[in-house]
Protein backbone atom coordinates (compact mmCIF):
# COMPACT_ATOMS: atom_id res chain seq x y z
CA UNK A 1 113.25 117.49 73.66
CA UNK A 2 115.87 120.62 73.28
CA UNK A 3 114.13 121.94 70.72
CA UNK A 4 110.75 121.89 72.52
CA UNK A 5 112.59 123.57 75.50
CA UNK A 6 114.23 126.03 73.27
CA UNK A 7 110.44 126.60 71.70
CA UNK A 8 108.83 127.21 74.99
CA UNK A 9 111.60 129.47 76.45
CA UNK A 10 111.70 131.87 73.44
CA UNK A 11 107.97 131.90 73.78
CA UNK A 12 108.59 132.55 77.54
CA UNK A 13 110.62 135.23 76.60
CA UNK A 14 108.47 137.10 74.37
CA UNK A 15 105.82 137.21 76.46
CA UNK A 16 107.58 138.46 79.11
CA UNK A 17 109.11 141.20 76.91
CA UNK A 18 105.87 142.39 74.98
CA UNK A 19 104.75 143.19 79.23
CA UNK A 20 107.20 145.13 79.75
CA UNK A 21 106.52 149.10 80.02
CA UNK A 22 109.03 151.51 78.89
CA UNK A 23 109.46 154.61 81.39
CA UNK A 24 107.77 157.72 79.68
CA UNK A 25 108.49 160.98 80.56
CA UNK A 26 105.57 163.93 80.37
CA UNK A 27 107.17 167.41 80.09
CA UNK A 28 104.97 170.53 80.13
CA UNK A 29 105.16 174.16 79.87
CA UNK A 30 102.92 176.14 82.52
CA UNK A 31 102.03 179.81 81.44
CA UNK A 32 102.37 181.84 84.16
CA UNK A 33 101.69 185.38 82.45
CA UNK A 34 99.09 187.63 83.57
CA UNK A 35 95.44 187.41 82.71
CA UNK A 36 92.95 189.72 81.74
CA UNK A 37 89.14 189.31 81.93
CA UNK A 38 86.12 191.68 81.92
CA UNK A 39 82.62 191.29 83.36
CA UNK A 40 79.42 192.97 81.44
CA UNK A 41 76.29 194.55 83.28
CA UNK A 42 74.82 195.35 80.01
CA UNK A 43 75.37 192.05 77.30
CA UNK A 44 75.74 195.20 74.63
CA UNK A 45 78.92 196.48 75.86
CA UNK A 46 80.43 192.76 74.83
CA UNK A 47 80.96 194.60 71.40
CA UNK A 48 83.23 197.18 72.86
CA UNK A 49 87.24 197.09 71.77
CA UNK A 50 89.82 196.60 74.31
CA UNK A 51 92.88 198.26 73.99
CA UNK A 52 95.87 197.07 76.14
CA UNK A 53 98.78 199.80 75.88
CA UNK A 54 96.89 201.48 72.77
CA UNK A 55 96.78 197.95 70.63
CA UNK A 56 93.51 196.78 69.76
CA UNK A 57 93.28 193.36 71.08
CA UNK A 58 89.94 192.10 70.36
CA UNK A 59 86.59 192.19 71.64
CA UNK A 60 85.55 192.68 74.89
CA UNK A 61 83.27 189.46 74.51
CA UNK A 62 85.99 187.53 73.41
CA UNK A 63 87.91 187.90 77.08
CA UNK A 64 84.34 186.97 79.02
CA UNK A 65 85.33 186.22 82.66
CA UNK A 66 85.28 182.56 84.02
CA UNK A 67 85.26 181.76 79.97
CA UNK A 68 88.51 182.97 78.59
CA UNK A 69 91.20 185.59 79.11
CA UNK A 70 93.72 187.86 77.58
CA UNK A 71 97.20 186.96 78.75
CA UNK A 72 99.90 189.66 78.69
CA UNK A 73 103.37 190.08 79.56
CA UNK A 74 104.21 191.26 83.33
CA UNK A 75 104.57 194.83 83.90
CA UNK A 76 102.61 198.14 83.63
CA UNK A 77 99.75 198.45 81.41
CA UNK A 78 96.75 200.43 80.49
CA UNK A 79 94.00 198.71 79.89
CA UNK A 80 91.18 200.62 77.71
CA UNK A 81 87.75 199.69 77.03
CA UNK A 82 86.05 201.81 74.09
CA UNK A 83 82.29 201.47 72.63
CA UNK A 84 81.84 203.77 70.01
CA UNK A 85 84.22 206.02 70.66
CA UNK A 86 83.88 206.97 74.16
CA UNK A 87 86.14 205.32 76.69
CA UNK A 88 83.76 202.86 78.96
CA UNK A 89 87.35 202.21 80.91
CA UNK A 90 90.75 203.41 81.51
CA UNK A 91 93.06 202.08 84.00
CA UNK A 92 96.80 201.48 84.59
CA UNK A 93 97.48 198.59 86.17
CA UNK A 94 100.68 196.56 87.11
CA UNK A 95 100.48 193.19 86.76
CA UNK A 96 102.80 190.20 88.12
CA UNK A 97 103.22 186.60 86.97
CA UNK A 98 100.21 184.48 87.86
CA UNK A 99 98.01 186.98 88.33
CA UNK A 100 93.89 187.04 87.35
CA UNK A 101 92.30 190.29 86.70
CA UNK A 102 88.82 190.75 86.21
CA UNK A 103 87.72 194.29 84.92
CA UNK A 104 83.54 195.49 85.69
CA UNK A 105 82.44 197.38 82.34
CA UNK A 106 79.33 199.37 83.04
């Protein structure tokens, strides 16, 4: 008879154990730097190079708004857009943690 009891306690037991939820802890990072984004009037001009501070950075296409954006560091910047060597946009702008600009090429 003890060794039935012993039986069905350890069973008890591990049933209770193998319920039991650990804590887990989620950590995450937010990135709060600045975005950049540009909007098109012409689809062409999605080829043009943007230049932030004189560094080539990529297509204009590749930063479309409401699809994806260039983040940068907080502070002053010029922000260039060039198609073929003529400047569609130049503009120094300062810009602050959390902040979403959009930029109208024509």
């Amino acid at each position: 008879m003890d060794f039935l009891r012993h039986v069905m306690l350890t069973a008890m037991v591990a049933v209770l154990v193998g319920c039991t939820q650990f804590p887990t802890e989620k950590a995450s990072v937010s990135d709060l730097r600045p975005q950049i984004s540009f909007t098109f009037q012409d689809g062409s001009i999605s080829d043009a190079r943007v230049l932030v501070d004189g560094l080539d950075v990529g297509r204009a296409g590749d930063f479309r708004d409401g699809k994806a954006a260039l983040r940068v560091l907080p502070g002053n910047h010029v922000v260039s857009v060039v198609l073929g060597g003529r400047a569609l946009i130049e503009q120094r702008v300062y810009l602050n943690d959390g902040v979403s600009r959009a930029f109208m090429v024509q």
